[in-house]
Protein backbone atom coordinates (compact mmCIF):
# COMPACT_ATOMS: atom_id res chain seq x y z
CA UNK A 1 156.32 57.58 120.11
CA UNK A 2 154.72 54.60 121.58
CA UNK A 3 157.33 52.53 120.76
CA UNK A 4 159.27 54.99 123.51
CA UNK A 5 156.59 54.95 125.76
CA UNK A 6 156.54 51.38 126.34
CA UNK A 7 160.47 51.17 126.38
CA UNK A 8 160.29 54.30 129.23
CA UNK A 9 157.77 52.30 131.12
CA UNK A 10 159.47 48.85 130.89
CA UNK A 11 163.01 51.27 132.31
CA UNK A 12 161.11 51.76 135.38
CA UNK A 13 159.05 48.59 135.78
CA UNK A 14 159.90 45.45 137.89
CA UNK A 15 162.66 46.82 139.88
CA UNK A 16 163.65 45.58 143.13
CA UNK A 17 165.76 48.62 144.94
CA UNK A 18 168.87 48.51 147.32
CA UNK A 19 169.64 48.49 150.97
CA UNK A 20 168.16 50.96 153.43
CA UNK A 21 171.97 51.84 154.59
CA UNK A 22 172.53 52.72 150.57
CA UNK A 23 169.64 55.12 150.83
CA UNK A 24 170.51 56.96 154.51
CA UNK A 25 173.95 57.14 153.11
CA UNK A 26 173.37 59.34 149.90
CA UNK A 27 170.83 61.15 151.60
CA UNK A 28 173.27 62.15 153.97
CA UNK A 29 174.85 65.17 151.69
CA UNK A 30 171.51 66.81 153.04
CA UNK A 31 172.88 66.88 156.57
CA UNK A 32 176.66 67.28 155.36
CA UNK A 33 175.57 70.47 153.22
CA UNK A 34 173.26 72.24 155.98
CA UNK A 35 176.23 71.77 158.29
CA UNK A 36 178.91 73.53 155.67
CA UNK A 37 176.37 75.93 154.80
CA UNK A 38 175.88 76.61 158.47
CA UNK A 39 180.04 77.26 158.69
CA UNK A 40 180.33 79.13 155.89
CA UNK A 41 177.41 81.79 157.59
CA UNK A 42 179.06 81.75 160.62
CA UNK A 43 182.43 82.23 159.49
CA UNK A 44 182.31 84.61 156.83
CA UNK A 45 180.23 87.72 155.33
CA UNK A 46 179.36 85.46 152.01
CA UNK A 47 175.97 84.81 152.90
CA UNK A 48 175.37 88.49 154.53
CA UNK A 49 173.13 90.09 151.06
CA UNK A 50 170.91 87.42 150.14
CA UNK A 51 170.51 88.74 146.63
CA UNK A 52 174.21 88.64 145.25
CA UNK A 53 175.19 86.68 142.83
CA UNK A 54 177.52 84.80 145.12
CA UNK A 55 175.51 83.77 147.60
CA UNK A 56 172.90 82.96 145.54
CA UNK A 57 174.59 80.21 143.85
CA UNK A 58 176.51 78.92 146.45
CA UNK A 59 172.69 78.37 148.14
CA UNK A 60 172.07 76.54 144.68
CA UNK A 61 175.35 74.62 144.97
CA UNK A 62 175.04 73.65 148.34
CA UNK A 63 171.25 72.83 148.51
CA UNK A 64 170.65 71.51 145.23
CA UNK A 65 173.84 70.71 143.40
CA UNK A 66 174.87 68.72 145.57
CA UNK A 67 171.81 66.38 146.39
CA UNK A 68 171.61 65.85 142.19
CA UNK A 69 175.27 64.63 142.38
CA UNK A 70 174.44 62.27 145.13
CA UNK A 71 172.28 60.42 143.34
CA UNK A 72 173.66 60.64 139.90
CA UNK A 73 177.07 60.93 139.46
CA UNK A 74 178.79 60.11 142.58
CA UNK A 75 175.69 57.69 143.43
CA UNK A 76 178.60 54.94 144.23
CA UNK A 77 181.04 57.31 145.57
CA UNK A 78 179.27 59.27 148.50
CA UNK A 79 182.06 59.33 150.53
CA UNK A 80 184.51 61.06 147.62
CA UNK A 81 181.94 63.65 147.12
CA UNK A 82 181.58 64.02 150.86
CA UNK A 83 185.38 64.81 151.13
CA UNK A 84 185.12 67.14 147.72
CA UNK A 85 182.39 69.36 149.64
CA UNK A 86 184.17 69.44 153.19
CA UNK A 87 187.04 70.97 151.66
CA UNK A 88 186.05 74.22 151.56
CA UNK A 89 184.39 74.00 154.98
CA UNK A 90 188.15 72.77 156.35
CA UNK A 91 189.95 75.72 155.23
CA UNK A 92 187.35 78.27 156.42
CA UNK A 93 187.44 76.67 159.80
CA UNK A 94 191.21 77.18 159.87
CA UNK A 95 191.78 80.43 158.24
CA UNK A 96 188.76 82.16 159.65
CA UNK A 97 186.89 83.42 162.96
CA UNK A 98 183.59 82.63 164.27
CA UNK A 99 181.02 85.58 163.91
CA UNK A 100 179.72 86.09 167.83
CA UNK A 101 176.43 85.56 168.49
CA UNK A 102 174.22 86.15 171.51
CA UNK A 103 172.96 82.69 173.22
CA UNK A 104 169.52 82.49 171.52
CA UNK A 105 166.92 82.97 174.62
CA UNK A 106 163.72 82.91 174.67
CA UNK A 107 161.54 84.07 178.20
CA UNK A 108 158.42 82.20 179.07
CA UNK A 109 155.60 83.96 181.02
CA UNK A 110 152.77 80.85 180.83
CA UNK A 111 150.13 83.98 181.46
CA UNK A 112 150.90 86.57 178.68
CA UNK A 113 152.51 83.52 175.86
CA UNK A 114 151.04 84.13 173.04
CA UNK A 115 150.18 81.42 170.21
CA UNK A 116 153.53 83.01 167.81
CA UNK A 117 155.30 82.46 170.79
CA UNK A 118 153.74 79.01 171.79
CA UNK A 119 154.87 77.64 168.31
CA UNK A 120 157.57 79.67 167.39
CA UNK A 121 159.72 79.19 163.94
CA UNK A 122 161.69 75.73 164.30
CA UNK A 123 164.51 75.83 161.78
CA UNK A 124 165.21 72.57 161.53
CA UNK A 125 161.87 71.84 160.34
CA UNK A 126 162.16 73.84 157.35
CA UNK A 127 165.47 72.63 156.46
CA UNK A 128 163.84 68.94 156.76
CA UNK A 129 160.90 69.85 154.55
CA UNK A 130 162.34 72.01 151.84
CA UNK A 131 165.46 69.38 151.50
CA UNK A 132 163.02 66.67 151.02
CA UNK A 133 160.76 69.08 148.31
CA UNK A 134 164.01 69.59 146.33
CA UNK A 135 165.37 65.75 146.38
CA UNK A 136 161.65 64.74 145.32
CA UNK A 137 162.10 67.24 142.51
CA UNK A 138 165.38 65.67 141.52
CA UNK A 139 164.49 61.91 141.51
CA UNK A 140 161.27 62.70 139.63
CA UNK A 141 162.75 63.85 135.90
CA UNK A 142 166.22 61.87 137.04
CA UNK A 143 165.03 58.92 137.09
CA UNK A 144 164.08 58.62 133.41
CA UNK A 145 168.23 59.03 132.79
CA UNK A 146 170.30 56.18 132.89
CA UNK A 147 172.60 58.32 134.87
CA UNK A 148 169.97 58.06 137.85
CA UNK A 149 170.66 54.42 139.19
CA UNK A 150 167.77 51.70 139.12
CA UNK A 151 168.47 50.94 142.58
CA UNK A 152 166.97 54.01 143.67
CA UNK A 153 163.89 54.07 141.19
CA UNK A 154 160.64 52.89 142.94
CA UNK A 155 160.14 48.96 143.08
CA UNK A 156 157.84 46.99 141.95
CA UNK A 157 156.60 45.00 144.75
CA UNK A 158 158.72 44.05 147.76
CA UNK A 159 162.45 46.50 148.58
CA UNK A 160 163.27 49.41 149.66
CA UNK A 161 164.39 52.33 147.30
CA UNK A 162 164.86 56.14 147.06
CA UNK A 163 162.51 56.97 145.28
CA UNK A 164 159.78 54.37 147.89
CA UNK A 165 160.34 57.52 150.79
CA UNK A 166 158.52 59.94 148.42
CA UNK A 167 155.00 59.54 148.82
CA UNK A 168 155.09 58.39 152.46
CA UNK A 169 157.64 61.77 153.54
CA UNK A 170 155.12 63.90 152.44
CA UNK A 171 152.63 62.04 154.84
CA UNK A 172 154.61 62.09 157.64
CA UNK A 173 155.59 65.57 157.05
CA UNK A 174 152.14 66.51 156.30
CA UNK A 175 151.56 65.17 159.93
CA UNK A 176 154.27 67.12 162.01
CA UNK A 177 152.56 70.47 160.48
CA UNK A 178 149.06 69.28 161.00
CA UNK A 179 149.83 69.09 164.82
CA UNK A 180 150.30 72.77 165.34
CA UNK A 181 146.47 73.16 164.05
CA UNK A 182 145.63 71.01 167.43
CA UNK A 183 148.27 72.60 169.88
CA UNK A 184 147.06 76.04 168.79
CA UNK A 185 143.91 75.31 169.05
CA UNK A 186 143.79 73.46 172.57
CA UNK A 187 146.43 76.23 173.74
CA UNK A 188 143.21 78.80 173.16
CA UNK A 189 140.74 76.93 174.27
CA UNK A 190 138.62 77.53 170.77
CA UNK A 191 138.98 73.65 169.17
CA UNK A 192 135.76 72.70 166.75
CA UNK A 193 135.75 69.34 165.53
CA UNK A 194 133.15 70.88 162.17
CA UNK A 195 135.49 73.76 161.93
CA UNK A 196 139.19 71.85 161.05
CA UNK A 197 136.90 69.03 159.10
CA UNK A 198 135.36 71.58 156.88
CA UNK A 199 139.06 73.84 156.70
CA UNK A 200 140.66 70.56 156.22
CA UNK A 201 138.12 69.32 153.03
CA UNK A 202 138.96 72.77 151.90
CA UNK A 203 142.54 73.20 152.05
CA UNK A 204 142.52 69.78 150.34
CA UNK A 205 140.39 70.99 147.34
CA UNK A 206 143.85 72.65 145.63
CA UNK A 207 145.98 69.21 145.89
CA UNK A 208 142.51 67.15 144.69
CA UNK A 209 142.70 69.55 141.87
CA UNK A 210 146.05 68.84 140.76
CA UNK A 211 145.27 64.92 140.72
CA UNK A 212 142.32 65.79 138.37
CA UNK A 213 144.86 67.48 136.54
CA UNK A 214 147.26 65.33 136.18
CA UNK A 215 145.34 62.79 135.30
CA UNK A 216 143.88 64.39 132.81
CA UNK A 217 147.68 65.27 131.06
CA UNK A 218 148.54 61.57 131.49
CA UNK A 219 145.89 60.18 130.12
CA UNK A 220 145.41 62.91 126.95
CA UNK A 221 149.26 63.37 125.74
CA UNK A 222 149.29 59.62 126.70
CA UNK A 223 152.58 59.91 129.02
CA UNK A 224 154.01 56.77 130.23
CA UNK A 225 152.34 55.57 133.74
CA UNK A 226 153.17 52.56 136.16
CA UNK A 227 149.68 51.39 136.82
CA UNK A 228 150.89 49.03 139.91
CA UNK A 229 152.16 52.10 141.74
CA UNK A 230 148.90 53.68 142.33
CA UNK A 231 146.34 51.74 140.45
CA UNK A 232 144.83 53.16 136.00
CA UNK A 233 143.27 56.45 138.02
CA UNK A 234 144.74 57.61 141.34
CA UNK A 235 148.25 59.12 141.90
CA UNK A 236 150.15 61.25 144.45
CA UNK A 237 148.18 63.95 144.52
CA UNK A 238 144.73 61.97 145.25
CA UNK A 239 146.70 60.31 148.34
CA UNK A 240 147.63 63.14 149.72
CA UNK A 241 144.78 65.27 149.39
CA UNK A 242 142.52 62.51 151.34
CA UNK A 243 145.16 62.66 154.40
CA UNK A 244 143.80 66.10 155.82
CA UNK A 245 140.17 65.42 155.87
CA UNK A 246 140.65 61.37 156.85
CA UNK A 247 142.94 62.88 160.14
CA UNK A 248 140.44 65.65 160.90
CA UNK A 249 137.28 63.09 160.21
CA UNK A 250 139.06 61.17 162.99
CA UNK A 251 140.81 63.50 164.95
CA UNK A 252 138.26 62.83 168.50
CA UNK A 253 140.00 59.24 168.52
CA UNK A 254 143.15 61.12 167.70
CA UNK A 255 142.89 63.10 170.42
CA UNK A 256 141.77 60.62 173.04
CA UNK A 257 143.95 57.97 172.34
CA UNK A 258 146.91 59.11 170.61
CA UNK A 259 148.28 59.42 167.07
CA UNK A 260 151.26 56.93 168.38
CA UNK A 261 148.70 54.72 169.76
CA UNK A 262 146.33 54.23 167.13
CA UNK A 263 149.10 54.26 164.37
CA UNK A 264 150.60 51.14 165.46
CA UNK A 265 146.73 49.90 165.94
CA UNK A 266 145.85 50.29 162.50
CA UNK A 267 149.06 49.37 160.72
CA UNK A 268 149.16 46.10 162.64
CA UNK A 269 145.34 44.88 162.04
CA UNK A 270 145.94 45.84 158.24
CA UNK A 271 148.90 44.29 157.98
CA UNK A 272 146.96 41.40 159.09
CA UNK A 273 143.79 41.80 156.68
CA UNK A 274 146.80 41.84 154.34
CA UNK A 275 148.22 38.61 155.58
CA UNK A 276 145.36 36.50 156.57
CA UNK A 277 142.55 37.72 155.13
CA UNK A 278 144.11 37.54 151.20
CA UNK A 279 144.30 41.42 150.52
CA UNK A 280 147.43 41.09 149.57
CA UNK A 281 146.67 38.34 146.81
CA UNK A 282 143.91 40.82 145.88
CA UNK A 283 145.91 43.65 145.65
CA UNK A 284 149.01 42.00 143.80
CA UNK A 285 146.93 39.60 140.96
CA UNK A 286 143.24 40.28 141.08
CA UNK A 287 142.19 41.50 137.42
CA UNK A 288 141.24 45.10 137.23
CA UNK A 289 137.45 44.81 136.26
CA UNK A 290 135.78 48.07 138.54
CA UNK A 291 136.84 51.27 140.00
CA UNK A 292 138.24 49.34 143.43
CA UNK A 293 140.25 46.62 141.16
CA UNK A 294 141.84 49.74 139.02
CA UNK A 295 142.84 51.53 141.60
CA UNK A 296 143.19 49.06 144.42
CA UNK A 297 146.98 50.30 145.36
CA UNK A 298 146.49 53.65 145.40
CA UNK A 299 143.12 53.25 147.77
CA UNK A 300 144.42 50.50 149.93
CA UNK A 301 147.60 52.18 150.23
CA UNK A 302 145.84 55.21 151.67
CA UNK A 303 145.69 53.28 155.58
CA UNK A 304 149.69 52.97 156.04
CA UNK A 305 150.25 56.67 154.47
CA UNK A 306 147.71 57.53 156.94
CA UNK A 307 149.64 55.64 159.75
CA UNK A 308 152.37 57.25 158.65
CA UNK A 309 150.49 60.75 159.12
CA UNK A 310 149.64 59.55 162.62
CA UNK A 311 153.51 59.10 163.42
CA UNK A 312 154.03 62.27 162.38
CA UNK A 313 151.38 63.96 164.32
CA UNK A 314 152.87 62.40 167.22
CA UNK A 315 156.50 63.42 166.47
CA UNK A 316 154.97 67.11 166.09
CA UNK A 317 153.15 67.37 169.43
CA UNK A 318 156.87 66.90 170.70
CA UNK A 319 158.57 69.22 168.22
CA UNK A 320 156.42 72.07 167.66
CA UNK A 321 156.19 73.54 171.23
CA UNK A 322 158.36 76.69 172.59
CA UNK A 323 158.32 73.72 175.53
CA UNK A 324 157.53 70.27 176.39
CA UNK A 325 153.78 69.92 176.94
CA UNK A 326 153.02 67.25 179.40
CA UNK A 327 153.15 63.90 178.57
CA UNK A 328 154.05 64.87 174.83
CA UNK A 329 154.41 61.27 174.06
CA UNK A 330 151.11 59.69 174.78
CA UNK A 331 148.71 62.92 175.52
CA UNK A 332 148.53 65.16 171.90
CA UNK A 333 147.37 68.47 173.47
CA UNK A 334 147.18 70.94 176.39
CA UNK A 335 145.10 73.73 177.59
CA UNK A 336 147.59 77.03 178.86
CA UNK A 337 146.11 75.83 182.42
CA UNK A 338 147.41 72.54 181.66
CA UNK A 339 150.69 73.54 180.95
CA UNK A 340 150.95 76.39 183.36
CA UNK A 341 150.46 73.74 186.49
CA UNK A 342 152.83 71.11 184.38
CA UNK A 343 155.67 73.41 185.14
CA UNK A 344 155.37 74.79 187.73
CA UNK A 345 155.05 71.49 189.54
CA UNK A 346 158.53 70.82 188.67
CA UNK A 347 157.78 67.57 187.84
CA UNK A 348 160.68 65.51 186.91
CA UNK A 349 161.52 61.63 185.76
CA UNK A 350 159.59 59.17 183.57
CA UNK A 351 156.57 61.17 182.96
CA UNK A 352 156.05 60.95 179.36
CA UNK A 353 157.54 64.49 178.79
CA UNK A 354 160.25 64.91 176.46
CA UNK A 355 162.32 68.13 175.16
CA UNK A 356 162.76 68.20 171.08
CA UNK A 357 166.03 66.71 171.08
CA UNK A 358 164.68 63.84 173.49
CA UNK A 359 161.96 63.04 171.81
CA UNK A 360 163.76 62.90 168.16
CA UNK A 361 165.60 60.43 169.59
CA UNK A 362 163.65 58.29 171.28
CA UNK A 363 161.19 57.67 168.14
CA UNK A 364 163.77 57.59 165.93
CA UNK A 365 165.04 54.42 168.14
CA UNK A 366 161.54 53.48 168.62
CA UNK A 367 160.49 52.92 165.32
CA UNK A 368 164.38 51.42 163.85
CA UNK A 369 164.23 48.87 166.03
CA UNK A 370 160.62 47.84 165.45
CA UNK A 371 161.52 47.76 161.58
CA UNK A 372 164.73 45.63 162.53
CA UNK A 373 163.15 42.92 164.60
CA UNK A 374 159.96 42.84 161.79
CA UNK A 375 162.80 42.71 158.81
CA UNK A 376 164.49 39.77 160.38
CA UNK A 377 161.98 37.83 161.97
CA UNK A 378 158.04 38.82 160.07
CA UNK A 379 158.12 36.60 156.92
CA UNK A 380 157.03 39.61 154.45
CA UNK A 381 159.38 42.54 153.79
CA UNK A 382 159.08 46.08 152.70
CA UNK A 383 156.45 46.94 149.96
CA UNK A 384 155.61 50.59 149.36
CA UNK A 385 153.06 49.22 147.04
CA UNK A 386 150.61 48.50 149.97
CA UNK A 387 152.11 50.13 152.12
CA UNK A 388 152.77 47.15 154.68
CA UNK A 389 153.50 47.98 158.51
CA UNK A 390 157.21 47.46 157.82
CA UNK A 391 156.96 49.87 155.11
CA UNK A 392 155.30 52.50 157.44
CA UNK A 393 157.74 51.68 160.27
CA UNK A 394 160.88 52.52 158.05
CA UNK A 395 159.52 55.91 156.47
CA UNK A 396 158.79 56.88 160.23
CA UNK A 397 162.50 56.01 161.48
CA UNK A 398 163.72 57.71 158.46
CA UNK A 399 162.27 60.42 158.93
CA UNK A 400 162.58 60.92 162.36
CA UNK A 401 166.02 60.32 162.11
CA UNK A 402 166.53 63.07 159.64
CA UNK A 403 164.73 65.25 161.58
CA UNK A 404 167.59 64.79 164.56
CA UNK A 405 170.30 65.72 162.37
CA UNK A 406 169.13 68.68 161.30
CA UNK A 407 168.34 69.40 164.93
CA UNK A 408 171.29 68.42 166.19
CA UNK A 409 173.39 70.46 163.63
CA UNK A 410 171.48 73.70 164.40
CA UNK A 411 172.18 73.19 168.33
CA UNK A 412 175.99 72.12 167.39
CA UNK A 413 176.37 75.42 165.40
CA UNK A 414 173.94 78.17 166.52
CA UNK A 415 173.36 76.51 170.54
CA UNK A 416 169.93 75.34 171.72
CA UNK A 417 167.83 77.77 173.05
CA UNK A 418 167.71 78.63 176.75
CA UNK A 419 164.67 78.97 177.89
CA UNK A 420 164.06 81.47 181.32
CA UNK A 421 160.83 81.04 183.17
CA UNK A 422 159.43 83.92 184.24
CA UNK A 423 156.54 85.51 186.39
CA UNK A 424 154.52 89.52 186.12
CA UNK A 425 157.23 91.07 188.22
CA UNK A 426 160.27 89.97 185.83
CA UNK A 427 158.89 89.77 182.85
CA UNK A 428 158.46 93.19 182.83
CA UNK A 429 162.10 93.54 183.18
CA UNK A 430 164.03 93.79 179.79
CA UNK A 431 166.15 90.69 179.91
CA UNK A 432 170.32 90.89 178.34
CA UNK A 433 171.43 88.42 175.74
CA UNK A 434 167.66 87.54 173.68
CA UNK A 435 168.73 87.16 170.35
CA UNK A 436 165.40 87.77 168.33
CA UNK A 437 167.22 85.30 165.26
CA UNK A 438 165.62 82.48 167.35
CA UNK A 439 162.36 83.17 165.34
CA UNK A 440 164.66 84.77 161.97
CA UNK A 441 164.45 82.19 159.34
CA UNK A 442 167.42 84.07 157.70
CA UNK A 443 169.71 83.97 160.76
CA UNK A 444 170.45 79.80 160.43
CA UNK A 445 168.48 78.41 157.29
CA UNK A 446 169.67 79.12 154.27
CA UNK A 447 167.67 81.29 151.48
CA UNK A 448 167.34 78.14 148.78
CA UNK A 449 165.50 76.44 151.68
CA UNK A 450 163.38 79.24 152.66
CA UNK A 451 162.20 79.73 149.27
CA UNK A 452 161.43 76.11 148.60
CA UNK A 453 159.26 76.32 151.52
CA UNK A 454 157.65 79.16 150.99
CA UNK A 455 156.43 78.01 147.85
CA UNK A 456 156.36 74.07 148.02
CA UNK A 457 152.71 73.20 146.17
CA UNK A 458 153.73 75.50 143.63
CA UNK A 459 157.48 74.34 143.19
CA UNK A 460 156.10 70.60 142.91
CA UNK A 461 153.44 71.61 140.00
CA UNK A 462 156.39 73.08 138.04
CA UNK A 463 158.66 70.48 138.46
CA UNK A 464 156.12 67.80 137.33
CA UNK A 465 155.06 70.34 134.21
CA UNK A 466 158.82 70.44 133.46
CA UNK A 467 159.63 66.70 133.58
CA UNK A 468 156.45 66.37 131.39
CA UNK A 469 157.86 68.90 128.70
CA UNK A 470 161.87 67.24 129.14
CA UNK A 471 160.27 63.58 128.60
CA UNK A 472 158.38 64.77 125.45
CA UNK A 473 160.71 66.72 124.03
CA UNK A 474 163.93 65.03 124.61
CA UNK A 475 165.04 61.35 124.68
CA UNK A 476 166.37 60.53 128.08
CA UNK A 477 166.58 57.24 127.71
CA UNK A 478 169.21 57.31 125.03
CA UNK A 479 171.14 60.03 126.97
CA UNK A 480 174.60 59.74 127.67
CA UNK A 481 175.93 60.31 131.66
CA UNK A 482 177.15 64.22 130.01
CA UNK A 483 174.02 64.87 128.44
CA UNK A 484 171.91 63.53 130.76
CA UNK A 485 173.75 65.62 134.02
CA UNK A 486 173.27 68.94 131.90
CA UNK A 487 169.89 68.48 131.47
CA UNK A 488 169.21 67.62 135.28
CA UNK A 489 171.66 70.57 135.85
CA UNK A 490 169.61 73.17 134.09
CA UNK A 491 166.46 71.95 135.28
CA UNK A 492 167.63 72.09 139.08
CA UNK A 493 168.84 75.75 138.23
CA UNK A 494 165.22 76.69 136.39
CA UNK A 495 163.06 75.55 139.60
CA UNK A 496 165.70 76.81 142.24
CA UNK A 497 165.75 80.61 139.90
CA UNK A 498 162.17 80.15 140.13
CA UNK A 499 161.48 79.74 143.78
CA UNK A 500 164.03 82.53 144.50
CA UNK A 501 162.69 84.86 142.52
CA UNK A 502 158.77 84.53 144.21
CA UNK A 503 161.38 84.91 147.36
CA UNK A 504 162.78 88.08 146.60
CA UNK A 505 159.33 89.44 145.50
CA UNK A 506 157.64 88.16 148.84
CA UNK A 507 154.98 85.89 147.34
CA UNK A 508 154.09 82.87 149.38
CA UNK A 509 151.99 80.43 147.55
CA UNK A 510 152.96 77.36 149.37
């Protein structure tokens, strides 16, 4: 047994990754399967009863299939199983009609809006989160196959890989949700700085708990570990659980100066403690001798994932909003007063003020070509290990980007939402063509995805108990490409069955 456990460490030690390009393109079966799935439910009656058979696996085979295929099997062949997948989209665009639907519309009285209707359901959102949930579930038991290639395992030092977005995603993610918190809050007047620190120490108690957990299973069945990802002691769970309470401990300089603003403010002065001030020799060859030296990645790591947070606290305050707040780009919050004379000064032009779509796109460009000019002129490169500014730079533009397909999908298939302005007189007129779907999850996001989300925490404890029990029980090293895919197969199917089912029974654990 140890004889395996050093050979299973050694398979995913000193790798050096691929190309970013390598990395957007297999992830790209995301977008390419949310936009057949969306066809499919607006062309025929297949996904109408959420609970057949039918539908329920072609959820499974759109939303989680397909991802496992992307980055095993046709791994070196995206665009093959791009054209496999399209196929069936092709002939039910030319044999079929689209399903009408009402233009989704949504009425805005600034004095009545109500907080549900302030931050209403964005679809895209959950398609972005629950698609990342289920390819982080993937990579984590694939990766021990040599079916999974080593290009996309985590690297050692300096690249870029797959498996390098994991950790950071869940930061910036972490961040676009935390937002709504603030906007809420701010919307209603009722912010309390002791209030969200003491919610947000205690909402992080759960994902603490699970480090302490895991630990305590790595270190007692003696599972193989890669000490230079997050140091003898600290792991995923540890980062994320300090994000919440470091954001809220800090969230009056937040507020004041930005999340965009003092992102790029922190990454840059620790990229140049890193630089000049010989952190980075400390962090890459200093012995371990104390707690700091043990678990000097995972702790120095913790300032770019909470950069990374930052940008996606920004990105929120953009996204979250039935509409544009003012000055969403540099300004965090607004009161209803705030926003109430915003709009109905008709301001227009280079304010600051951006719509979803325009602000998607402009970060997304924002941050890609700050991680260009720093990958070909800055003398270090990528290194999720410390989490360099170029590393927090590329997790932000990936995400971003991501984040604008999905949107851009939904507004291709379903239509943006129109959005009618309205005073006491008209309001209390009942207005023709509001299609209530704009806030029904089940209406343009498919049942896989709402399940995932629903249940995310809980989906992400089970997958890491089941990759514990597959790498104990079964040699996946020795696996052939056959073997290997029907294992990955049937665990896929286990954790998919398994969110559906809390689904169907209406149990939200997230």
């Amino acid at each position: 047994m140890d004889g395996l456990k050093e050979r299973k460490e050694a398979f995913v030690t000193g790798l050096t990754g691929g190309t970013i390009t390598d990395v957007y393109v297999v992830t790209s079966i995301s977008a390419v399967s949310y936009l057949i799935w969306c066809i499919i439910k607006k062309r025929t009656n297949l996904f109408e009863n959420p609970r057949s058979v039918l539908s329920q696996l072609l959820d499974f085979l759109l939303n989680w299939n397909n991802l496992l295929l992307a980055v095993t099997i046709y791994a070196n062949n995206i665009s093959l199983l791009t054209f496999l997948i399209l196929i069936p989209a092709v002939f039910i665009l030319l044999t079929s009609k689209s399903k009408k639907y009402v233009q989704r519309v949504i009425r805005i009285n600034f004095k009545t809006l109500t907080v549900k209707e302030y931050l209403p359901f964005k679809s895209y959102i959950t398609i972005y989160r629950s698609q990342m949930m289920i390819l982080t579930c993937i990579c984590i038991l694939a990766v021990d196959f040599p079916i999974f290639p080593r290009r996309f395992a985590k690297v050692e030092t300096w690249g870029t890989s797959l498996m390098d977005l994991g950790v950071g995603s869940f930061a910036f993610s972490m961040g676009v949700i935390t937002a709504r918190a603030y906007l809420r809050q701010h919307f209603l007047g009722k912010y309390s700085y002791f209030r969200n620190l003491f919610r947000a120490i205690k909402g992080s108690l759960p994902i603490l708990g699970l480090g302490v957990f895991r630990l305590l299973s790595v270190k007692y069945f003696n599972y193989q570990e890669h000490v230079t990802e997050y140091g003898k002691y600290w792991n995923f769970f540890f980062t994320l659980g300090c994000l919440p309470p470091l954001t809220n401990l800090l969230s009056p300089i937040i507020l004041k100066v930005s999340p965009l603003i003092l992102s790029l403010t922190i990454g840059t002065t620790y990229e140049y403690i890193l630089t000049n001030r010989g952190l980075m020799r400390y962090i890459i060859s200093s012995p371990r001798v104390d707690f700091l030296s043990d678990n000097k990645e995972g702790i120095f790591s913790l300032i770019g994932y909470f950069c990374i947070c930052l940008n996606g606290l920004a990105l929120g305050s953009m996204i979250l909003t039935v509409v544009p707040t003012p000055h969403n780009l540099t300004k965090m919050t607004s009161s209803r007063e705030d926003l109430m004379a915003y709009h109905k000064s008709g301001k227009k032009g280079c304010d600051f003020t951006f719509t979803p779509v325009q602000g998607l796109t402009l970060i997304s460009l924002l941050y890609h070509v700050l991680y260009l000019l720093g990958d070909k002129y800055y003398k270090y490169g990528v290194s999720r290990r410390m989490t360099n500014m170029l590393y927090v730079l590329w997790v932000s533009a990936y995400n971003s980007t991501f984040l604008l397909c999905y949107k851009l999908i939904e507004n291709f298939v379903w239509g943006d939402v129109k959005v009618q302005y309205v005073d006491d007189k008209t309001s209390a007129k009942k207005p023709k063509n509001t299609d209530l779907s704009v806030i029904d999850p089940s209406v343009s996001v498919p049942s896989a995805l709402t399940a995932v989300n629903n249940n995310s925490l809980v989906l992400f404890l089970v997958a890491n108990l089941l990759t514990g029990v597959i790498n104990m029980s079964y040699d996946t090293l020795d696996s052939s490409d056959w073997s290997g895919i029907l294992v990955l197969m049937g665990y896929t199917f286990i954790l998919s069955t398994f969110t559906m089912v809390l689904y169907h029974l209406g149990i939200k654990l997230r």
